[in-house]
Protein backbone atom coordinates (compact mmCIF):
# COMPACT_ATOMS: atom_id res chain seq x y z
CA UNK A 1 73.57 126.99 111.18
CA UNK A 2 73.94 124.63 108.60
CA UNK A 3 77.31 122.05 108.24
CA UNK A 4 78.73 122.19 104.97
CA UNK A 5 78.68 118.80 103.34
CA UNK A 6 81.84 116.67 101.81
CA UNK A 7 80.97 117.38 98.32
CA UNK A 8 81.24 121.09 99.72
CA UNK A 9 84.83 120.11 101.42
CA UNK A 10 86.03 118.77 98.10
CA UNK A 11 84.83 122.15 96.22
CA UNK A 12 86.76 124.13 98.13
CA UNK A 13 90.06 122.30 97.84
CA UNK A 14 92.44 124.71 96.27
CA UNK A 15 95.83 124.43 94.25
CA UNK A 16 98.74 123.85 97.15
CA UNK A 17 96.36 122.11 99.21
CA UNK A 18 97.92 118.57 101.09
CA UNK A 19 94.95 116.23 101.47
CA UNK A 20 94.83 112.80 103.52
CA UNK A 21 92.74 110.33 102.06
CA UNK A 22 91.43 107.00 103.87
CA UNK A 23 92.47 104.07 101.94
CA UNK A 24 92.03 100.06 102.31
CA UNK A 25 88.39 99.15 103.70
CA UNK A 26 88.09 103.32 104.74
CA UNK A 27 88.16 104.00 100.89
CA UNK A 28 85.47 106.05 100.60
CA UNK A 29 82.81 106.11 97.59
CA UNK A 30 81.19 108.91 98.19
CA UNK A 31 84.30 110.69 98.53
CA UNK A 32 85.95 109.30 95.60
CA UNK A 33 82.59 110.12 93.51
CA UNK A 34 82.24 113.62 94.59
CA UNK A 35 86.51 113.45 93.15
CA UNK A 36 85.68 112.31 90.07
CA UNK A 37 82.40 114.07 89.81
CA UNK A 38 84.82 117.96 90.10
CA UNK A 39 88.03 117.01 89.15
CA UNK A 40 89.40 120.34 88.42
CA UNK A 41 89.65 120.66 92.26
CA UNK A 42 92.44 118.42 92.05
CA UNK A 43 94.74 120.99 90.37
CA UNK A 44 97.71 121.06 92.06
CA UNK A 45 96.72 119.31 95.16
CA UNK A 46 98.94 116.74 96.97
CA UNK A 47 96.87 113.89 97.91
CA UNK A 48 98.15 111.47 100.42
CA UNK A 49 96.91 107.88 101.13
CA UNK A 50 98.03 104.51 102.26
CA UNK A 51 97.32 102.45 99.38
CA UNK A 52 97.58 98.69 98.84
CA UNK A 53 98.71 97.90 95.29
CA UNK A 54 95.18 95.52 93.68
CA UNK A 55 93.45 96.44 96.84
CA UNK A 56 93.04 100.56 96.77
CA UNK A 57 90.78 101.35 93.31
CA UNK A 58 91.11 105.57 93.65
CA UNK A 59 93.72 106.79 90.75
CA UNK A 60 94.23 110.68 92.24
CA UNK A 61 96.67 110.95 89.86
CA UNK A 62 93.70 110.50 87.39
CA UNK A 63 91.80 113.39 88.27
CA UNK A 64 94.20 116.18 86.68
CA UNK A 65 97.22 116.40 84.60
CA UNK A 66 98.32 118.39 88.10
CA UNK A 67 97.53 116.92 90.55
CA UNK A 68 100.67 115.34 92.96
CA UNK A 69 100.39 112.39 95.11
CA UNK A 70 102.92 110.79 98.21
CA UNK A 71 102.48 107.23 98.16
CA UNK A 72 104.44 104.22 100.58
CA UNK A 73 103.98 101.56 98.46
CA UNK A 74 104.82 100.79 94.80
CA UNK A 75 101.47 100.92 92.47
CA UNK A 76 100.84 101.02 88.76
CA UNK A 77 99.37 104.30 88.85
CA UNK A 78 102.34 105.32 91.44
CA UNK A 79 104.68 104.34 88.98
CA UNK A 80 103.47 106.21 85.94
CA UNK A 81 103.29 109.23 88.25
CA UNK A 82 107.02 108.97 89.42
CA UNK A 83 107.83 109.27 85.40
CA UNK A 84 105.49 112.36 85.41
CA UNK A 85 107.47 114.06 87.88
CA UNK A 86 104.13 114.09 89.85
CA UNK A 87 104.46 111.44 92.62
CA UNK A 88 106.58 110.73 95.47
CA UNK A 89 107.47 107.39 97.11
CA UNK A 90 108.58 107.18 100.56
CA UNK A 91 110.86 104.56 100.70
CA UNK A 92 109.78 103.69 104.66
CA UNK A 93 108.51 101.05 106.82
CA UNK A 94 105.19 101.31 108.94
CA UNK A 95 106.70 102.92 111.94
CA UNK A 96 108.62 105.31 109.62
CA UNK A 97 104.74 106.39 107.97
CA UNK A 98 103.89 106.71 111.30
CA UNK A 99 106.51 109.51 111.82
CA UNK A 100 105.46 111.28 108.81
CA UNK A 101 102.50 111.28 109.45
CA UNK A 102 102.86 112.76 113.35
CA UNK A 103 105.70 114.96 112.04
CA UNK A 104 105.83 115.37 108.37
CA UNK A 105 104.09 118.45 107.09
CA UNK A 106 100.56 118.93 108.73
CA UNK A 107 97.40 118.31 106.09
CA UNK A 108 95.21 120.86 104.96
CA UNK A 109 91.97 118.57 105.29
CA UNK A 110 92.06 115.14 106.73
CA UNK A 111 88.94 112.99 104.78
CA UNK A 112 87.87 110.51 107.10
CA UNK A 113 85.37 107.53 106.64
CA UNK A 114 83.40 106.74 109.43
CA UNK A 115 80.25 105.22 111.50
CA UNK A 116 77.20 107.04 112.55
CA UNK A 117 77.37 108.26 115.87
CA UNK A 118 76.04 106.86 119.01
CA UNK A 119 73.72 108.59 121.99
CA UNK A 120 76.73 110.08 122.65
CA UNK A 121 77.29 111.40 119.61
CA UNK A 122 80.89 109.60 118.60
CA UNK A 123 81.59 108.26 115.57
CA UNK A 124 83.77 104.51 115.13
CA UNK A 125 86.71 104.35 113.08
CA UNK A 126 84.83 101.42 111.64
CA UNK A 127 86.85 98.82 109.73
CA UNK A 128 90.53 101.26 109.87
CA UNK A 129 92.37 102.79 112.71
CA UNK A 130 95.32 102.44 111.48
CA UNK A 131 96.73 105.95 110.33
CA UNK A 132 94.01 108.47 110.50
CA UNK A 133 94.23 108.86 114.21
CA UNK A 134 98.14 110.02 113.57
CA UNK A 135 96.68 112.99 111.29
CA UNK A 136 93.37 114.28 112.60
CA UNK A 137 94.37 116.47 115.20
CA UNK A 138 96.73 118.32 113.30
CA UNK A 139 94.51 118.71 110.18
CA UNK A 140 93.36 122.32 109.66
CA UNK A 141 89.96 121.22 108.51
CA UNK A 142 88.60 117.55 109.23
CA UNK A 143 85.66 115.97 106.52
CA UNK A 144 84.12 113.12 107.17
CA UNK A 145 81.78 110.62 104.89
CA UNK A 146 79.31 108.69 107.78
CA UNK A 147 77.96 105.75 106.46
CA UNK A 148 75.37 104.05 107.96
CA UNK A 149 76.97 100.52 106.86
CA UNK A 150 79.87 101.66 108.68
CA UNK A 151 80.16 98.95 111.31
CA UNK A 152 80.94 100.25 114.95
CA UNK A 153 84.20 98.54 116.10
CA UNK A 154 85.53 99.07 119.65
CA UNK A 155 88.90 101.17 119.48
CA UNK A 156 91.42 103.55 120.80
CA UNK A 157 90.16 106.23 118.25
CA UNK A 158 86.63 107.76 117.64
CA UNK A 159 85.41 111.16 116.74
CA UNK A 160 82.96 113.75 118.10
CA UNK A 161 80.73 114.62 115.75
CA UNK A 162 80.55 118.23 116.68
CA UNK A 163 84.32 118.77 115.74
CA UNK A 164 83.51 117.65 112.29
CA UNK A 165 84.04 121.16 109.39
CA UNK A 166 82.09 119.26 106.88
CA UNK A 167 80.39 116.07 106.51
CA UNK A 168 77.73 113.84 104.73
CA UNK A 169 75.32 111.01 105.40
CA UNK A 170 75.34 108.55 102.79
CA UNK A 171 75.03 104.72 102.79
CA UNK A 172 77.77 103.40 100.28
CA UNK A 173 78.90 99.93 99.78
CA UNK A 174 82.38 99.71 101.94
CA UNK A 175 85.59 98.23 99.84
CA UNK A 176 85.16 94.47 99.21
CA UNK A 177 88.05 92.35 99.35
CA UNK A 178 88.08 88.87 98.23
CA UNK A 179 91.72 86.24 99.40
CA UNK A 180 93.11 84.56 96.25
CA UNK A 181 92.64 80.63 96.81
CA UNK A 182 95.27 78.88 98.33
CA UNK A 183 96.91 76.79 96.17
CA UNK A 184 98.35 73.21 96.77
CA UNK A 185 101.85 74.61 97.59
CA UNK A 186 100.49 77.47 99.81
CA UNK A 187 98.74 74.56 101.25
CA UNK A 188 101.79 72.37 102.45
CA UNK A 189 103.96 75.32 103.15
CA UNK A 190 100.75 76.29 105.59
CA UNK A 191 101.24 72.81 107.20
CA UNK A 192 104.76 72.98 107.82
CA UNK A 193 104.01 76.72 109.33
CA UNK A 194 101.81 75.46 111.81
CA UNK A 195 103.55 71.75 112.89
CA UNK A 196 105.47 74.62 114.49
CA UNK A 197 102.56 77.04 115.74
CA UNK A 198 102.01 75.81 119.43
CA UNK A 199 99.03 76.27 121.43
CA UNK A 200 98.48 79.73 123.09
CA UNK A 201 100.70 81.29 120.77
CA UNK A 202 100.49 85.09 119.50
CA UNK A 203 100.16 85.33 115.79
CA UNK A 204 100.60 88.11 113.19
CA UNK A 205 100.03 87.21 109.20
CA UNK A 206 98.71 89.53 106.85
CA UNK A 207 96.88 88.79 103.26
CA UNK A 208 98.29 86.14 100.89
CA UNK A 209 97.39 82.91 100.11
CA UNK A 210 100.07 81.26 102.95
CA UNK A 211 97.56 82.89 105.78
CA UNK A 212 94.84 82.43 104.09
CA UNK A 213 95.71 78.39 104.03
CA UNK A 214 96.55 79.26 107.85
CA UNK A 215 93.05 79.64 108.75
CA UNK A 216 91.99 75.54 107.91
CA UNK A 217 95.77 74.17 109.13
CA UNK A 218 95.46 75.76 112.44
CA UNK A 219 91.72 74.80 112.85
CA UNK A 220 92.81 72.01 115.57
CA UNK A 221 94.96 74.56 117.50
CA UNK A 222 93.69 76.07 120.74
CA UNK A 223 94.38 79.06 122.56
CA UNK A 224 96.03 81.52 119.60
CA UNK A 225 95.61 85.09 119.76
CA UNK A 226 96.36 87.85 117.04
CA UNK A 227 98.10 90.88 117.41
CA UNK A 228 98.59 92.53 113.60
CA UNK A 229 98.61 95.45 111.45
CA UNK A 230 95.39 93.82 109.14
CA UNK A 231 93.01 90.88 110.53
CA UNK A 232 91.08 89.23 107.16
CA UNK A 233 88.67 86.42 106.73
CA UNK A 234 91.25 84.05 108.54
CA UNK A 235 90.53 85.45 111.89
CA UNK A 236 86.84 84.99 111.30
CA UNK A 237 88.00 80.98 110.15
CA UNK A 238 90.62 80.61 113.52
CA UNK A 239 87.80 82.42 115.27
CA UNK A 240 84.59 79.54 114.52
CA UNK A 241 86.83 76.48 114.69
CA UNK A 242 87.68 77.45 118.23
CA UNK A 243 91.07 77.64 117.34
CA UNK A 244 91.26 81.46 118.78
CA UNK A 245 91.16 82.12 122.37
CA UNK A 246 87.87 83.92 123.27
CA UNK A 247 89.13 85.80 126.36
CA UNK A 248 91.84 87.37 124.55
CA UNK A 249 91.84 90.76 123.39
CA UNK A 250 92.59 90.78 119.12
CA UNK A 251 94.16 93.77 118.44
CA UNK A 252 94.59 95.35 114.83
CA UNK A 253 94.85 98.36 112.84
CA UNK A 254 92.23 97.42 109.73
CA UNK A 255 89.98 94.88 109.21
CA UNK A 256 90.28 93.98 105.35
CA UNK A 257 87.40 91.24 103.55
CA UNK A 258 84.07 91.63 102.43
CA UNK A 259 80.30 92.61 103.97
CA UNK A 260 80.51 89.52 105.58
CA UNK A 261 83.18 89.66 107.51
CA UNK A 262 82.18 93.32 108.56
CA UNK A 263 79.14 91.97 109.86
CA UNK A 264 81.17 89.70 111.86
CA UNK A 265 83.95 91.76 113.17
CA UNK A 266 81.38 94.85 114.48
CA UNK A 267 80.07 91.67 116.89
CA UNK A 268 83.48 90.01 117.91
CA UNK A 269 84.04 91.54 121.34
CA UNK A 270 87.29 91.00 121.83
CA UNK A 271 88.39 92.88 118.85
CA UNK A 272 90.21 95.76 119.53
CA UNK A 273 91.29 98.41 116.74
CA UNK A 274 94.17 101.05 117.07
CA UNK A 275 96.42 102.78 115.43
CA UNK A 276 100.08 102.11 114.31
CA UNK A 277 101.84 103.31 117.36
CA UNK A 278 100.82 100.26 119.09
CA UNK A 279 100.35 97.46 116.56
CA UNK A 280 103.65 97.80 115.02
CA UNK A 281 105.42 98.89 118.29
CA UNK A 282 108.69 96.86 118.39
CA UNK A 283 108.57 97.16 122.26
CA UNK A 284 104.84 96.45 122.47
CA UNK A 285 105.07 93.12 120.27
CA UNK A 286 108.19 92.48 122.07
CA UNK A 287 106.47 92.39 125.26
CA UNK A 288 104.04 89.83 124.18
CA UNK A 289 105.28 85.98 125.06
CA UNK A 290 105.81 84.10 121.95
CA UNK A 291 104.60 86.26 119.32
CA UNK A 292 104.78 84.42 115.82
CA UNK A 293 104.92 86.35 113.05
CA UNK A 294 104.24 84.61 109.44
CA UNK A 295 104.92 86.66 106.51
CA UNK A 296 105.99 86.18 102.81
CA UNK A 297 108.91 87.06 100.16
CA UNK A 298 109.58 87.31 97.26
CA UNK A 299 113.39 85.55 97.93
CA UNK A 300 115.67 85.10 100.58
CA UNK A 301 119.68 84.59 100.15
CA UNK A 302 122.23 81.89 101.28
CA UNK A 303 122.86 84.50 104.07
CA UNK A 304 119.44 84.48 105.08
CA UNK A 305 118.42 88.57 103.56
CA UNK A 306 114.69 89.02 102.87
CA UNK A 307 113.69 90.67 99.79
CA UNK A 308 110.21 91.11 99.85
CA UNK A 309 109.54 94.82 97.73
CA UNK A 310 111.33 93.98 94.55
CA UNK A 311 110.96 91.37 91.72
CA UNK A 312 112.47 91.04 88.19
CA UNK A 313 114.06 94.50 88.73
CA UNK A 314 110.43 96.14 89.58
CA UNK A 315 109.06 97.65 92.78
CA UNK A 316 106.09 95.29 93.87
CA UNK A 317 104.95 96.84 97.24
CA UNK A 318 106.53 98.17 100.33
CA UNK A 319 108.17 97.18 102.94
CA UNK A 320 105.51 97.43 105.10
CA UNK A 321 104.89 96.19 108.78
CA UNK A 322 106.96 93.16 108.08
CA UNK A 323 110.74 94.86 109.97
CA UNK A 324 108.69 95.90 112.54
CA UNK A 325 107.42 92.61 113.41
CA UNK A 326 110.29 90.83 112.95
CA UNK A 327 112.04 92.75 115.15
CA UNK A 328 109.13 92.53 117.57
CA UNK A 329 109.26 88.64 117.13
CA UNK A 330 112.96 88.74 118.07
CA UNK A 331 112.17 90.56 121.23
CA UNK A 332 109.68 88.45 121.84
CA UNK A 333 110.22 85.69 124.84
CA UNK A 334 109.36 82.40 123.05
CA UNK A 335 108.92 84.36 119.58
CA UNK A 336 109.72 82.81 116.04
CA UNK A 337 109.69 85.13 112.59
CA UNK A 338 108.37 82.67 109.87
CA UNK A 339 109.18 83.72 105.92
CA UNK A 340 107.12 81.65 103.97
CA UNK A 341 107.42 81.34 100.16
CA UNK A 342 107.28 78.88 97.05
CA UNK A 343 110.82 77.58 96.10
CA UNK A 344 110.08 79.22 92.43
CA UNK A 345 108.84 81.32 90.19
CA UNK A 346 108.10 81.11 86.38
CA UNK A 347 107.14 78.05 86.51
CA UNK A 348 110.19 76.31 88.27
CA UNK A 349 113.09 78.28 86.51
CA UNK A 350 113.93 80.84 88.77
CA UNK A 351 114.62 79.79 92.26
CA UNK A 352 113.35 81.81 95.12
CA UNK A 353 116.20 80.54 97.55
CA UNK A 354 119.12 82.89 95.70
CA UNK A 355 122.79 82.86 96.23
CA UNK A 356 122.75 86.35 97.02
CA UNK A 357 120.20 89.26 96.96
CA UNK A 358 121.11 90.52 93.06
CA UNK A 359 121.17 93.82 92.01
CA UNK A 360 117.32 93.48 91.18
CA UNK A 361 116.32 92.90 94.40
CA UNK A 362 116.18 94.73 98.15
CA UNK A 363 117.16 94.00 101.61
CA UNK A 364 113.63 94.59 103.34
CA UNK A 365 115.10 92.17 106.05
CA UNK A 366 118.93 92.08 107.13
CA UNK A 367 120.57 88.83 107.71
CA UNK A 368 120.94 89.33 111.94
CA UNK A 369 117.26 89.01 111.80
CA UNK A 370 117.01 85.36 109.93
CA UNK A 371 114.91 82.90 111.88
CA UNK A 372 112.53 80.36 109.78
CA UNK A 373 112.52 80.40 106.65
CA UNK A 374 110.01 77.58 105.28
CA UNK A 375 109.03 76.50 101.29
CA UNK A 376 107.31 73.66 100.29
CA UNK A 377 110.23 71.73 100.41
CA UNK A 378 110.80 72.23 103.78
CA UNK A 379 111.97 74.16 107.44
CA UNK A 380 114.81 75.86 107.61
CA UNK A 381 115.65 77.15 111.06
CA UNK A 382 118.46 79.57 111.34
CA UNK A 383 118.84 81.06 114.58
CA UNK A 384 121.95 79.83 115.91
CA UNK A 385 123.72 78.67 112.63
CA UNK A 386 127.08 79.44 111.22
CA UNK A 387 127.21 81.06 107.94
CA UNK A 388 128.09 77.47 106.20
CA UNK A 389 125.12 75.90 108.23
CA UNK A 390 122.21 78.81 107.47
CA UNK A 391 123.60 78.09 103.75
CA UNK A 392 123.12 74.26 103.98
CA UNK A 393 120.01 74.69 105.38
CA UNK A 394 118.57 77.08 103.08
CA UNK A 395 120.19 74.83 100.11
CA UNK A 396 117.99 71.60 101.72
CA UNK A 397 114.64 73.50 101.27
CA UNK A 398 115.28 75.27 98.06
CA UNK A 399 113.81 73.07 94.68
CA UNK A 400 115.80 69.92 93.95
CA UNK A 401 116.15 71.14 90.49
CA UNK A 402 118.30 74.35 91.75
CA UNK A 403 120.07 73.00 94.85
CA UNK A 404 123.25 72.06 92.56
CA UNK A 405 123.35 75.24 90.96
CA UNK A 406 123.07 76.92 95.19
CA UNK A 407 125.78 74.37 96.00
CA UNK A 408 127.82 75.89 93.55
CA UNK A 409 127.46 79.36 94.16
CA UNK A 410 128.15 79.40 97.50
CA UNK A 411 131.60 77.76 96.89
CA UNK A 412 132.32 80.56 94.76
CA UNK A 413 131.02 83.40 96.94
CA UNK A 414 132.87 81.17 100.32
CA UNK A 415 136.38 81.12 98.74
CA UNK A 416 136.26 85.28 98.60
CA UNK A 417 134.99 85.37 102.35
């Protein structure tokens, strides 16, 4: 008896339907084709996906005046939706996806992207274990797209073949993503991140140009492992300057770049993908000695509150792995949370160091979790500060140009305390 293939899966789709789609480097072309190619089966169907705003290219919305999406992070299209009436944003973290996806309501057919199988006849996750594991059992029909350029990657997560509904064989170009270049600021922000990176440390960074710049500062460093949501080209840097140790286990959810680093990671023994459960596990990271995680903002207050979702009153993103791993770095023995950012925006008008989060912005991080906060300008290491001293310090690394108007402010806002 013959299997029914994915464009078959995708015909029978039908009004009501909830669909999970794979998104980063699982985005799927041969799915999204076979989408676009029958878009009336979109017609009231509620398509799922965890999308990366500029990363993900697949519009569902696009594909019917009725069709519904549930989206975790802030896009464009998501946006536009929201106004229809036809999308929904969960306003959650990583581990709070995670829940949604074990408990939220069950989806009719999970799409899956995946590797050929072996002898044995399992198929790799391939470049993204991040999710999909948390929704395939409990999928009432499971599709899958097997791709010969699928790279095998060792994992938690792989499926039988012979518990696949539907499926197709095609070979289709996986999702190419290309870092911005590091810029002369991301540069010596990078350098002042890793004078305080030591030797044998555990590091988490995600995309951006600050990790990106990571990869060539920490090139003399010896010893580092990762443990992250998302490994990119930087591993692959830390990895050939001998910066990374080679005995370690490098655990991750997705591997995010181009075919190159593919090729690379489906030969890097050590690597290790799983799902969400255990890379954003506040006890897990906790348990690891002098985990450093490195992320970004978009501003941080005289308090020491993150924003990093919301600029110039718009939704940019998500929140993201980035509570999860600063609570894990707290927990951490030895751990540090770094916040790196530029000390401006618009071209040096609006500072990035803020008196307090305004009305524009959100509290992705509260102030109890401050640690090091770092611009070009300088380190600013909280833990263990007063209020007046986390203020001064944050005041010392913000741009010359708006430390007297900082000064200022927090006179005002410290004779209401």
């Amino acid at each position: 008896m013959s299997v029914p293939s994915l464009t078959d899966a995708v015909r029978s789709l039908r009004p009501g339907d909830r669909v999970f789609m794979p998104g980063l480097s699982a985005q799927s072309g041969l799915l999204a084709g076979s989408l676009l190619a029958q878009p009336e089966v979109a017609r009231g169907v509620t398509f799922t996906s965890v999308q990366f705003p500029g990363i993900d290219t697949v519009d569902y919305l696009a594909l019917h005046p009725e069709a519904r999406q549930t989206a975790f992070f802030m896009s464009p299209n998501v946006r536009a939706g929201m106004r229809e009436g036809r999308a929904d944003l969960l306003c959650t973290d990583y581990i709070g996806m995670a829940q949604v996806m074990q408990h939220g309501p069950a989806p009719d057919v999970a799409f899956a992207h995946l590797s050929l199988p072996d002898d044995k006849g399992m198929c790799s996750a391939g470049v993204s274990a991040d999710f999909l594991p948390l929704v395939w059992a409990r999928a009432k029909r499971r599709v899958a797209h097997l791709n010969p350029l699928m790279p095998r990657t060792p994992g938690s997560f792989s499926v039988p073949i012979a518990s696949l509904d539907a499926w197709s064989e095609a070979d289709s170009p996986l999702l190419s993503y290309s870092e911005p270049e590091a810029g002369e600021l991301d540069l010596r922000i990078a350098h002042l991140a890793a004078g305080l990176i030591r030797d044998g440390d555990t590091l988490q960074f995600g995309i951006g140009t600050v990790p990106l710049a990571l990869g060539t500062q920490l090139a003399q460093h010896r010893r580092l492992k990762l443990h992250a949501g998302m490994v990119t080209s930087t591993m692959q840097r830390l990895w050939e300057a001998g910066a990374l140790d080679h005995d370690a286990r490098i655990t991750a959810g997705v591997v995010l770049g181009d075919a190159g680093l593919y090729d690379f990671a489906s030969q890097l023994e050590p690597l290790w993908l799983t799902d969400v459960r255990h890379t954003h596990s506040v006890a897990a990271i906790g348990a690891i000695p002098r985990f450093v995680a490195v992320n970004s903002a978009v501003e941080v207050d005289l308090f020491g509150q993150v924003n990093a979702e919301r600029a110039e009153g718009r939704l940019m993103a998500g929140a993201g792995g980035l509570p999860a791993f600063a609570q894990g770095a707290w927990a951490s023995e030895g751990g540090r949370l770094m916040i790196c950012l530029r000390a401006t925006a618009s071209r040096g008008t609006v500072s990035r160091i803020v008196p307090v989060l305004p009305d524009q912005g959100l509290c992705t991080l509260s102030r109890h979790l401050a640690d090091t906060v770092i611009t070009e300008h300088g380190v600013a290491e909280l833990k263990g500060l007063s209020l007046h001293q986390r203020a001064e310090a944050l005041i010392r690394i913000a741009a010359p140009s708006h430390q007297g108007a900082l000064q200022a402010a927090w006179s005002r806002i410290t004779s209401n305390l």
